[in-house]
N, C-alpha and C. Protein backbone atom coordinates (compact mmCIF):
# COMPACT_ATOMS: atom_id res chain seq x y z
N UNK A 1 0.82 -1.19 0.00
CA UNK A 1 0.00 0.00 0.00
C UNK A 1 0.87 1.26 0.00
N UNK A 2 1.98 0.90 -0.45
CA UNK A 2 3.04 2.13 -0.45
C UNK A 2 2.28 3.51 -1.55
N UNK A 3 1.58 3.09 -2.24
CA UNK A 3 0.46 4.07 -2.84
C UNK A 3 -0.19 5.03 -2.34
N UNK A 4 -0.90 4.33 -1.29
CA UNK A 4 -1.77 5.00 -0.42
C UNK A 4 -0.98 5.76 0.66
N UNK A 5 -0.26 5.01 1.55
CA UNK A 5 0.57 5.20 2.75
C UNK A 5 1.26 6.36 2.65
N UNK A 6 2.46 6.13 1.87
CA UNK A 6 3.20 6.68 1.58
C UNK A 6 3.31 7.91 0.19
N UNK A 7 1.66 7.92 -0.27
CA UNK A 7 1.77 8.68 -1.27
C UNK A 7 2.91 8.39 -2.59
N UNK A 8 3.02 7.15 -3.29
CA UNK A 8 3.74 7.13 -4.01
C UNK A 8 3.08 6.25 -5.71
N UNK A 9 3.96 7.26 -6.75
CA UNK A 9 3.19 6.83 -7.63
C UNK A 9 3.55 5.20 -7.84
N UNK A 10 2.73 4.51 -8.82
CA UNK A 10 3.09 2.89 -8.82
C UNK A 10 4.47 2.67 -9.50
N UNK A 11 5.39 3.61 -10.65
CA UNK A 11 6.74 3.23 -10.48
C UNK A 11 7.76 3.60 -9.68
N UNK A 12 7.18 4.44 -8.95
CA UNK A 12 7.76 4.03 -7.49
C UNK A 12 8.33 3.62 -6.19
N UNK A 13 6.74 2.59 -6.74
CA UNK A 13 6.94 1.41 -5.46
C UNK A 13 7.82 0.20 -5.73
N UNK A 14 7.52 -0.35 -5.00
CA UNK A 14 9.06 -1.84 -4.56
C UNK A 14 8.29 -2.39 -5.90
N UNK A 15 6.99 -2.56 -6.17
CA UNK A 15 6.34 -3.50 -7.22
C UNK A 15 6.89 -3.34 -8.69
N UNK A 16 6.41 -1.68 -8.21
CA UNK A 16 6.62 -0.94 -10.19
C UNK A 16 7.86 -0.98 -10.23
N UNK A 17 8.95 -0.76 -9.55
CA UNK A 17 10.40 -0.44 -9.74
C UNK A 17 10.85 -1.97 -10.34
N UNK A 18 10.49 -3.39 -9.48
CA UNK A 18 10.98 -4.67 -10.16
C UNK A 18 9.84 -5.17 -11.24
N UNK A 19 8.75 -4.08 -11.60
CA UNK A 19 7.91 -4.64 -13.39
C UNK A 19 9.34 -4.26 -13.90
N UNK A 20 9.10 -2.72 -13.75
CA UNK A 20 10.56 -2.06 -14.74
C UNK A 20 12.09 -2.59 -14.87
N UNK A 21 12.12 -3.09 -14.06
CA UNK A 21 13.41 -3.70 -14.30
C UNK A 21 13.34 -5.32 -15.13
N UNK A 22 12.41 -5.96 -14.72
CA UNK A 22 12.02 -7.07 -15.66
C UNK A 22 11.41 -6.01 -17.29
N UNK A 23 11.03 -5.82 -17.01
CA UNK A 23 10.47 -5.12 -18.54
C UNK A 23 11.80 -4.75 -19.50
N UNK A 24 12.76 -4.04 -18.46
CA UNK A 24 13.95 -3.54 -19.08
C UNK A 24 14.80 -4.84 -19.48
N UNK A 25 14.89 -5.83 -18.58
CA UNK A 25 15.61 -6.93 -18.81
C UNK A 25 14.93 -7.82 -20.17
N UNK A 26 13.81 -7.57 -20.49
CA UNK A 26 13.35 -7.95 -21.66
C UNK A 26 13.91 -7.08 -22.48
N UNK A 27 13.97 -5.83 -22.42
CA UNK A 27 13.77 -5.27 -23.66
C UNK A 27 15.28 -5.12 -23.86
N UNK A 28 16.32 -5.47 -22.88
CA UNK A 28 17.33 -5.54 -22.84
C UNK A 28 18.14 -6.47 -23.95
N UNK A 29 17.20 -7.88 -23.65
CA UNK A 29 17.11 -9.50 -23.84
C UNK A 29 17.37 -8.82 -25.66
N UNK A 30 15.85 -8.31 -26.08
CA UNK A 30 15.24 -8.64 -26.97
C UNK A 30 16.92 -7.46 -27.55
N UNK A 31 16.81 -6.32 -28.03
CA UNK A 31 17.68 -5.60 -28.47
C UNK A 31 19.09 -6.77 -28.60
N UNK A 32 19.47 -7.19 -27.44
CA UNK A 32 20.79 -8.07 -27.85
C UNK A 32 20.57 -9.38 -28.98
N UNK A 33 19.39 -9.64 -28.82
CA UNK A 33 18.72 -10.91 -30.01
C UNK A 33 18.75 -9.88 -31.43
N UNK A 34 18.11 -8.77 -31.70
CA UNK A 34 18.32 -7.82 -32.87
C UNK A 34 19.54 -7.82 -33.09
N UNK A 35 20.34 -7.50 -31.95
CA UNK A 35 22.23 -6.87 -32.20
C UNK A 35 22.41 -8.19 -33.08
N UNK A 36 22.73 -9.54 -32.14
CA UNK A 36 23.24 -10.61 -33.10
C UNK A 36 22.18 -11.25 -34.22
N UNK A 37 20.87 -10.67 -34.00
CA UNK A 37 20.65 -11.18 -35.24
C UNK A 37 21.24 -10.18 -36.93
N UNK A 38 20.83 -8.91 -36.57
CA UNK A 38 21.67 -7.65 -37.54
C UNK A 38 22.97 -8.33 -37.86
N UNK A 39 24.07 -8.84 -37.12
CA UNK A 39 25.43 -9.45 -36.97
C UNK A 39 25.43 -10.60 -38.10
N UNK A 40 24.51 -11.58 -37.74
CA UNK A 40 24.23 -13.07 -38.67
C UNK A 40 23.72 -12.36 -40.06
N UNK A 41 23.13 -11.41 -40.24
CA UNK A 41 22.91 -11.09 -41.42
C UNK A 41 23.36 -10.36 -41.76
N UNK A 42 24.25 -9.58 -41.49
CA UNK A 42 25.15 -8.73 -42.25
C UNK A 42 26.44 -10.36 -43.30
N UNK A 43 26.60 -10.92 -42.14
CA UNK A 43 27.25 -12.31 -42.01
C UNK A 43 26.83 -13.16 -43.73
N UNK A 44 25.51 -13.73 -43.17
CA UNK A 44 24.84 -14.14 -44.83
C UNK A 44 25.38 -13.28 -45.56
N UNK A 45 25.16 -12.08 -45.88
CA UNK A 45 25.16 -11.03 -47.13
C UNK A 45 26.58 -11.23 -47.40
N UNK A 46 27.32 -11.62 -46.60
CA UNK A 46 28.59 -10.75 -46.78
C UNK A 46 28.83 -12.59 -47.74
N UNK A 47 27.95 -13.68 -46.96
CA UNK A 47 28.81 -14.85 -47.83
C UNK A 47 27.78 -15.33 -48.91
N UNK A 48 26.53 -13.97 -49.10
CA UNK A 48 25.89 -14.20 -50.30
C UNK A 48 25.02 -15.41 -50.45
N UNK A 49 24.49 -15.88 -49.10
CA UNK A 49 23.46 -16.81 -48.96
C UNK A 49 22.22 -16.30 -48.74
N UNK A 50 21.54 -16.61 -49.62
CA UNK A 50 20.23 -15.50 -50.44
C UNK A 50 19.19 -16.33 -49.20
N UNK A 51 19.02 -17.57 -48.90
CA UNK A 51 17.71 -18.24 -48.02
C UNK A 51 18.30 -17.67 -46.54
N UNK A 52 19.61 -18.03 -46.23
CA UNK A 52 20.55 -17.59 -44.74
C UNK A 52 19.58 -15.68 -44.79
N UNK A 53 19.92 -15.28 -45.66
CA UNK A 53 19.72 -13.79 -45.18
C UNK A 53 18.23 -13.69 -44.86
N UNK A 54 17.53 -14.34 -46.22
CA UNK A 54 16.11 -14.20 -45.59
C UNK A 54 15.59 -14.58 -44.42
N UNK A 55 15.81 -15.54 -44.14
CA UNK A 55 15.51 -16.31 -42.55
C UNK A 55 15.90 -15.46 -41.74
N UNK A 56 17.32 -14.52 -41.70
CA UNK A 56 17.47 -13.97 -40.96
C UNK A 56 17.18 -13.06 -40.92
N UNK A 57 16.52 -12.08 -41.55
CA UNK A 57 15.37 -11.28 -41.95
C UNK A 57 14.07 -11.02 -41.60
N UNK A 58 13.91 -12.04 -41.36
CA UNK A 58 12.52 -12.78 -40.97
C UNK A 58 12.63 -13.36 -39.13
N UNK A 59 13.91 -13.23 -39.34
CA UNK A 59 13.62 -13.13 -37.44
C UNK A 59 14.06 -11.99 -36.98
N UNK A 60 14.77 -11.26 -37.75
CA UNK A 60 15.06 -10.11 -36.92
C UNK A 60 13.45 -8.89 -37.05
N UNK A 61 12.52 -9.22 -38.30
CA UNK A 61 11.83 -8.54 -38.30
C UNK A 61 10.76 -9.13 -36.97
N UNK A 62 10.44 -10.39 -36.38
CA UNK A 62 10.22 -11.04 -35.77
C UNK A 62 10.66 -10.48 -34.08
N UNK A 63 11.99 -10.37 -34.13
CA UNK A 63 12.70 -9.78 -32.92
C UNK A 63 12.05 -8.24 -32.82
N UNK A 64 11.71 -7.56 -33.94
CA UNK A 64 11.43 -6.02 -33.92
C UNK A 64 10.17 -6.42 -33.41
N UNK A 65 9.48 -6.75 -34.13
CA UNK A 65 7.81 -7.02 -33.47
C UNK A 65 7.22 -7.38 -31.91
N UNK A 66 8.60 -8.20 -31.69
CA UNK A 66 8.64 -8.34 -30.24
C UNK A 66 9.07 -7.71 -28.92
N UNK A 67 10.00 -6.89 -29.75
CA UNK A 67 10.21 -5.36 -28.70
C UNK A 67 9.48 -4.55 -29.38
N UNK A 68 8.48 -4.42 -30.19
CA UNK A 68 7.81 -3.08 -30.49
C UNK A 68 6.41 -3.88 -29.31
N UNK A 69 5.70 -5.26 -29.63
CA UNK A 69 4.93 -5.44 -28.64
C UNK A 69 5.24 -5.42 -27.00
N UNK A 70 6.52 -5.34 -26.77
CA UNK A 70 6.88 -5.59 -25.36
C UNK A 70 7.28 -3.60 -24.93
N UNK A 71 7.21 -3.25 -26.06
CA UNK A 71 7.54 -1.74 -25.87
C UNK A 71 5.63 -1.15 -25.69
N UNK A 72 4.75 -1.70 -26.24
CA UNK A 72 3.26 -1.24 -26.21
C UNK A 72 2.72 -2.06 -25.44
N UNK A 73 3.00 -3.24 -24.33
CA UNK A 73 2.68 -3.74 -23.35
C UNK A 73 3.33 -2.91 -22.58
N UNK A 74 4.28 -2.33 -22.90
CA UNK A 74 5.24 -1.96 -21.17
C UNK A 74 4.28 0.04 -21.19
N UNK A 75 3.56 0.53 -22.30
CA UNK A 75 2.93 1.65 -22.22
C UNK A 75 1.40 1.34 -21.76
N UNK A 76 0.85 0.06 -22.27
CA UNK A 76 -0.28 -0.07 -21.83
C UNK A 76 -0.66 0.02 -20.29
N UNK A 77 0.44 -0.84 -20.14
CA UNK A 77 0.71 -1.21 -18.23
C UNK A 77 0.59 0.08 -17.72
N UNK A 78 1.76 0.77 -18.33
CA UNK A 78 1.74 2.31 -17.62
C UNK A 78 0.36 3.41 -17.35
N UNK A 79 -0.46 3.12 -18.61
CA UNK A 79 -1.59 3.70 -19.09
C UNK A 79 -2.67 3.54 -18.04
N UNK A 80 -2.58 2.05 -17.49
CA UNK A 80 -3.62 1.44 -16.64
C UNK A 80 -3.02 1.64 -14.87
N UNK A 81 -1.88 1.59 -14.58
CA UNK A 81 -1.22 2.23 -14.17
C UNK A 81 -1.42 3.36 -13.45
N UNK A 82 -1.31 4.16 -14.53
CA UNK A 82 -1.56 5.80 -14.20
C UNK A 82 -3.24 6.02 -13.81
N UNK A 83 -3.99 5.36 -14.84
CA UNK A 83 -5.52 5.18 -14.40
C UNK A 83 -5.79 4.74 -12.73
N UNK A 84 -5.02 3.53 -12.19
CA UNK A 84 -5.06 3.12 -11.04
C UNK A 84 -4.54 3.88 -10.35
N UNK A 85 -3.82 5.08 -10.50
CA UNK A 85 -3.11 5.22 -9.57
C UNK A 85 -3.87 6.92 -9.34
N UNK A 86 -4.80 7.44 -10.30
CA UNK A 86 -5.74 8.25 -10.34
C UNK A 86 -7.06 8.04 -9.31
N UNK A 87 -7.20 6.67 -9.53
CA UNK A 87 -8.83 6.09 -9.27
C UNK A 87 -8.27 5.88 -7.45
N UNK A 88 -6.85 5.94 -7.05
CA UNK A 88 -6.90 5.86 -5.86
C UNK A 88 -6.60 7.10 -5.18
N UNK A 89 -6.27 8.31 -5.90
CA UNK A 89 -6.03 9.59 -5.44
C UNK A 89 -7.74 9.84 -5.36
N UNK A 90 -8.76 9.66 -6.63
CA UNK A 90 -9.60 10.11 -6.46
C UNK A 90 -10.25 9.64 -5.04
N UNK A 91 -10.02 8.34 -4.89
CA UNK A 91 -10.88 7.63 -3.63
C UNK A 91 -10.35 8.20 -2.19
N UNK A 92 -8.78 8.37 -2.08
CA UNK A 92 -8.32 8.62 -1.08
C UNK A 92 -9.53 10.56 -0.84
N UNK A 93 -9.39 11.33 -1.50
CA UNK A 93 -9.89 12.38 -1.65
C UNK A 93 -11.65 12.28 -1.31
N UNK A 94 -12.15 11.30 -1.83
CA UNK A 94 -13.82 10.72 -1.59
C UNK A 94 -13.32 10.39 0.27
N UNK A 95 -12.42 9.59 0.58
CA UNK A 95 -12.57 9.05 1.47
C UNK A 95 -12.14 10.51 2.76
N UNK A 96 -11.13 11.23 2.08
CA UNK A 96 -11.46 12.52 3.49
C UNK A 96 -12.20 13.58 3.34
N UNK A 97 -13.38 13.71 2.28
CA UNK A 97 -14.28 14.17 2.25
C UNK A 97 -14.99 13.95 3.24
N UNK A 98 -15.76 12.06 2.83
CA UNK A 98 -16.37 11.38 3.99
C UNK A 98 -15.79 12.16 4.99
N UNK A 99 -14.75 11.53 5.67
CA UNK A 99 -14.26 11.83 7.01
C UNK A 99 -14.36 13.26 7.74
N UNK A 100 -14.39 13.94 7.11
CA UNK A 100 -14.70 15.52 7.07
C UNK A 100 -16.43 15.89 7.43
N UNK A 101 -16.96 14.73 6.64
CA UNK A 101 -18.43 15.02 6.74
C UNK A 101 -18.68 14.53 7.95
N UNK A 102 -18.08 13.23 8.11
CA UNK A 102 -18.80 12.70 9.62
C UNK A 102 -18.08 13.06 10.85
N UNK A 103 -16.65 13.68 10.71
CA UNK A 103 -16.52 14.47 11.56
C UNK A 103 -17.52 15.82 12.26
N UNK A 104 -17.82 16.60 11.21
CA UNK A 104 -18.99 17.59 10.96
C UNK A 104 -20.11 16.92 11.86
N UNK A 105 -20.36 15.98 11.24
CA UNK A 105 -21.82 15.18 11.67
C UNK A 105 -21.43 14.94 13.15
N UNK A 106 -20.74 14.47 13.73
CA UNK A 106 -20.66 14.01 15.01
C UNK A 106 -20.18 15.13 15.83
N UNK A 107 -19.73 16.46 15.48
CA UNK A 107 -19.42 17.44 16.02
C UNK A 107 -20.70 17.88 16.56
N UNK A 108 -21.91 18.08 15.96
CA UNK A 108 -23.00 18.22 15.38
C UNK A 108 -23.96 17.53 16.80
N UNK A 109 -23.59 15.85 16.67
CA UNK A 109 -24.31 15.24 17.54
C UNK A 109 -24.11 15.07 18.97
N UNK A 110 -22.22 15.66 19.35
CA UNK A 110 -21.85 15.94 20.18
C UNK A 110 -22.69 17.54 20.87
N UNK A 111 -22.79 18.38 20.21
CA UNK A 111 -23.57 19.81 20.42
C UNK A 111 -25.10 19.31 20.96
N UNK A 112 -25.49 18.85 20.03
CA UNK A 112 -26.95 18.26 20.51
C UNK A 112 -27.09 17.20 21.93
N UNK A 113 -26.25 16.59 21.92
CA UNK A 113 -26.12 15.70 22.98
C UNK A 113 -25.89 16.66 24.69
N UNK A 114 -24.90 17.77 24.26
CA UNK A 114 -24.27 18.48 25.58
C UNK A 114 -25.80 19.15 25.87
N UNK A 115 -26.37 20.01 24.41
CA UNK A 115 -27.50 20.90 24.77
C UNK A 115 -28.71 19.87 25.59
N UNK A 116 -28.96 18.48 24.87
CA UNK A 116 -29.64 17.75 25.85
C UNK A 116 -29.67 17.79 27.72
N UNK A 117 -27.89 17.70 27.46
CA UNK A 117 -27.85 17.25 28.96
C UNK A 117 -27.84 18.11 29.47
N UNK A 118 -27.67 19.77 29.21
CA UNK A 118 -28.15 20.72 29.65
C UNK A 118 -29.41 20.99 29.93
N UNK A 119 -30.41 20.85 29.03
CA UNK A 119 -31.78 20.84 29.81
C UNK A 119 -31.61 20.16 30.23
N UNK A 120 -31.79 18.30 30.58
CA UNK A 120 -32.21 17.50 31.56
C UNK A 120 -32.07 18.51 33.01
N UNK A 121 -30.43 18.68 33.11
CA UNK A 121 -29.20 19.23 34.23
C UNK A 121 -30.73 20.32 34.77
N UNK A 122 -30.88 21.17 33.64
CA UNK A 122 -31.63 22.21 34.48
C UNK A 122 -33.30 21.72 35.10
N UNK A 123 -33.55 20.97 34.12
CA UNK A 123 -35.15 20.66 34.73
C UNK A 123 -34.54 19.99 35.84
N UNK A 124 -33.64 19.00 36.08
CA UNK A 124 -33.12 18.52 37.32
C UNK A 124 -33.80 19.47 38.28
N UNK A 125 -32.23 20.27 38.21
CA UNK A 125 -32.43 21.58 38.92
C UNK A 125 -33.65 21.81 39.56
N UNK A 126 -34.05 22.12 37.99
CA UNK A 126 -35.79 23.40 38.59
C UNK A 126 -36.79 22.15 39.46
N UNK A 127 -36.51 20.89 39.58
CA UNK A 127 -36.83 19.95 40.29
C UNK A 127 -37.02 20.27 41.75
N UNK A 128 -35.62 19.98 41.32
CA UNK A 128 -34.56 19.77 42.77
C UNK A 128 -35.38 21.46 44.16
N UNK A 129 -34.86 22.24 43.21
CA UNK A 129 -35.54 23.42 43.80
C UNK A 129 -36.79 23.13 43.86
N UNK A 130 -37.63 23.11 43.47
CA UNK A 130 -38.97 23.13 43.54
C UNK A 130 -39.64 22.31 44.81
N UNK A 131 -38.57 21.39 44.74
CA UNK A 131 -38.95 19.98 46.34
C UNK A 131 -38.76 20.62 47.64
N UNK A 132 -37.56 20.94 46.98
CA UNK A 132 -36.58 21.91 48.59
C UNK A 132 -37.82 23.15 48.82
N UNK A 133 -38.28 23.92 47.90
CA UNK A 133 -39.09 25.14 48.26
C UNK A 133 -39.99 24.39 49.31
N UNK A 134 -40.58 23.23 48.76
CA UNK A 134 -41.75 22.43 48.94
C UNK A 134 -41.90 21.79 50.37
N UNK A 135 -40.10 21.58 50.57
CA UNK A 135 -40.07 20.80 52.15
C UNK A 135 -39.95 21.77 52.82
N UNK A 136 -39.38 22.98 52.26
CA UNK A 136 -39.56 24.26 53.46
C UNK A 136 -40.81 24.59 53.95
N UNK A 137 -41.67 24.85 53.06
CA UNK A 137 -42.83 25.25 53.31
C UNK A 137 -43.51 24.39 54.23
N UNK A 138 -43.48 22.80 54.12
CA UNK A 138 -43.65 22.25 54.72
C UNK A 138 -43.66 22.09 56.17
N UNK A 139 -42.42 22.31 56.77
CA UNK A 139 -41.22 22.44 57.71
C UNK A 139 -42.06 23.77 58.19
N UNK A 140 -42.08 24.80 57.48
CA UNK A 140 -42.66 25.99 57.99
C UNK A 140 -43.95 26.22 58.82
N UNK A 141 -45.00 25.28 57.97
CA UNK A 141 -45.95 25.05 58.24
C UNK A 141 -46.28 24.11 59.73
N UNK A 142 -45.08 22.95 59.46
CA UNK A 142 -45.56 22.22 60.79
C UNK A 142 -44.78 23.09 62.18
N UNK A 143 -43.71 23.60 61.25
CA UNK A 143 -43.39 24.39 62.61
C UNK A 143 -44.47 26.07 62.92
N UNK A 144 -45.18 26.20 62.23
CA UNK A 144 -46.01 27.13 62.87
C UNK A 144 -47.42 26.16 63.37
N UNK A 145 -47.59 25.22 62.65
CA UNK A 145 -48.72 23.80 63.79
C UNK A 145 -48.13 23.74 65.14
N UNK A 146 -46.62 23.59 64.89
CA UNK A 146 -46.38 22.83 66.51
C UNK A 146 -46.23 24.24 67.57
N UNK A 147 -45.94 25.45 66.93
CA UNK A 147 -46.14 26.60 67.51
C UNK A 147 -47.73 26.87 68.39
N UNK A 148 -48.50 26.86 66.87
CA UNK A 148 -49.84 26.88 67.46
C UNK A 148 -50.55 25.83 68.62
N UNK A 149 -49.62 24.34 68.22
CA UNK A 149 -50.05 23.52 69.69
C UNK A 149 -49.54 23.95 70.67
N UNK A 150 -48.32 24.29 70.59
CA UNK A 150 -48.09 24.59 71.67
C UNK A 150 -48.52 25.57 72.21
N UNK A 151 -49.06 26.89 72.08
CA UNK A 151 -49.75 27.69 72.61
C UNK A 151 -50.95 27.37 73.41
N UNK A 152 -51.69 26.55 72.57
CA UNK A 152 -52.98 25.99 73.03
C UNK A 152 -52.38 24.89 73.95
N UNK A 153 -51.50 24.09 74.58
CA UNK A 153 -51.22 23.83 75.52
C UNK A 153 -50.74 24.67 76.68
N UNK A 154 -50.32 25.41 76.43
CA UNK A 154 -50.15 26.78 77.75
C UNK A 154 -51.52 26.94 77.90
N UNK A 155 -52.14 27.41 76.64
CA UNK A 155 -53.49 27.91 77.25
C UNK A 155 -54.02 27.04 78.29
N UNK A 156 -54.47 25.94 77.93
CA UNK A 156 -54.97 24.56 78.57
C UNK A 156 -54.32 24.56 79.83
N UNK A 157 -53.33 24.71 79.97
CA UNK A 157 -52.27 24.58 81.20
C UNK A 157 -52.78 25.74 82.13
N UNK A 158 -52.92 26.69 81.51
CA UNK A 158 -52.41 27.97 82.25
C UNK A 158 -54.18 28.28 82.87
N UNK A 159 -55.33 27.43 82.24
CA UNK A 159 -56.85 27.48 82.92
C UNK A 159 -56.71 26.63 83.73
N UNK A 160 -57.65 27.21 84.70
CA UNK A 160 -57.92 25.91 85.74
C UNK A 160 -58.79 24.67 85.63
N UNK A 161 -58.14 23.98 86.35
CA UNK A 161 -58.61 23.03 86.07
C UNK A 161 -59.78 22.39 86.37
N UNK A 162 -61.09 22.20 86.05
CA UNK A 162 -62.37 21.91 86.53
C UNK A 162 -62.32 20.28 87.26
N UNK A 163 -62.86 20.43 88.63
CA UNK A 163 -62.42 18.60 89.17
C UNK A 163 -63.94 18.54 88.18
N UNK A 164 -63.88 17.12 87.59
CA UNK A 164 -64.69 16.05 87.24
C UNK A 164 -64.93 15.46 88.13
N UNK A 165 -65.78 15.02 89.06
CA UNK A 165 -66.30 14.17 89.90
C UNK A 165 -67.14 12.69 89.30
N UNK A 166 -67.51 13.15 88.49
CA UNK A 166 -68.48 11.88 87.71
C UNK A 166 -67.63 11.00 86.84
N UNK A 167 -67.73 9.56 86.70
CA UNK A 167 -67.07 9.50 85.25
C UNK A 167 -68.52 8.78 85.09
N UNK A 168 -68.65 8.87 83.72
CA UNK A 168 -69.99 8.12 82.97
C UNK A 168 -70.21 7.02 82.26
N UNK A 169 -70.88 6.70 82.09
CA UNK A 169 -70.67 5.06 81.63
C UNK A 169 -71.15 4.96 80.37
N UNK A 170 -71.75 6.17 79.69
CA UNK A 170 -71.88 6.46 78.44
C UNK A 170 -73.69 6.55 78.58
N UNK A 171 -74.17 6.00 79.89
CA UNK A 171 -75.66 6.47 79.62
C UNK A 171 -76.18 7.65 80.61
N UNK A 172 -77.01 8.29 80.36
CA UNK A 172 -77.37 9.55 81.06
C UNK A 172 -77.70 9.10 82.75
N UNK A 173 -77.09 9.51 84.00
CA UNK A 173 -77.52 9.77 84.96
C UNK A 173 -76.93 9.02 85.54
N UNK A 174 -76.02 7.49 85.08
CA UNK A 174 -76.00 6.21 85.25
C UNK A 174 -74.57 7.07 86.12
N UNK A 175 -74.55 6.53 86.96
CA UNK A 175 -72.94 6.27 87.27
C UNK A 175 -71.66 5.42 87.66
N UNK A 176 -70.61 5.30 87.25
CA UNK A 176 -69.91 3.98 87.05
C UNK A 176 -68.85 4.21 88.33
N UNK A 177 -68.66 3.33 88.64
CA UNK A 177 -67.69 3.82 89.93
C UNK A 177 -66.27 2.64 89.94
């Protein structure tokens, strides 16, 4: 992924650098097969063997065909190549777009999320307060009840006290002893 990673085009990398060197070693190959074949036929001509030259003619045109195809394989490669090596700039570029967007997006859902927990936090709050007002008042109230009993126990206290002589048995006149 030295492409991606490292930003590098594909002849380049460890891959493209040993196509090219095999490619070269062909085309290396093939040129030295032309050299001695050019050599063998200069050779015929020179000893005037009319079938020797043709044959050798016929492979060296043979040898040309084969570095002209190994010369338009080694551009095609490049062609497709360069296409691949486009189609992954374009993607890398799609892909921090994305990343950009859903960064955005989650920035987004992070904001919404805090503003959430901000209201909850405050209705908490306005809760929370609202109970506390609620137990004061409360508190207030029984402490002005237990105020008011207690007054009305001084009062009670502070009258005299009537003796009861009778206790009753719940019917009129009856008395229980």
């Amino acid at each position: 992924m030295e492409i991606v990673d490292e930003n590098k085009k594909f002849s380049e990398t460890s891959t493209g650098e040993e196509l090219n060197r095999d490619v070269k070693a062909v085309k290396d190959s093939l040129e030295e097969k032309i050299r001695e074949l050019q050599q063998l036929l200069k050779e015929a001509r020179e000893m005037k063997d009319a079938e020797l030259v043709q044959e050798m003619e016929a492979k060296e045109r043979e040898a040309q065909k084969e570095l002209e195809r190994a010369k338009n394989d080694k551009k095609s490669l490049e062609l497709r190549l360069e296409a691949m090596e486009q189609n992954i700039v374009e993607m890398r570029k799609n892909l921090e777009r994305e990343s950009e967007l859903l960064q955005k997006e989650l920035a987004i859902q992070r904001q919404q999320l805090e503003y959430e927990a901000q209201q909850q936090e405050a209705k908490f709050n306005e809760e929370r307060a609202r109970r506390e007002y609620l137990e004061m008042a409360k508190e207030k109230e029984l402490a002005q009840m237990a105020e008011s009993l207690r007054k009305e126990q001084e009062e009670i206290a502070s009258k005299p006290e009537r003796p009861n002589f009778e206790k009753r048995s719940g019917k009129k006149g009856e008395r229980v002893d």
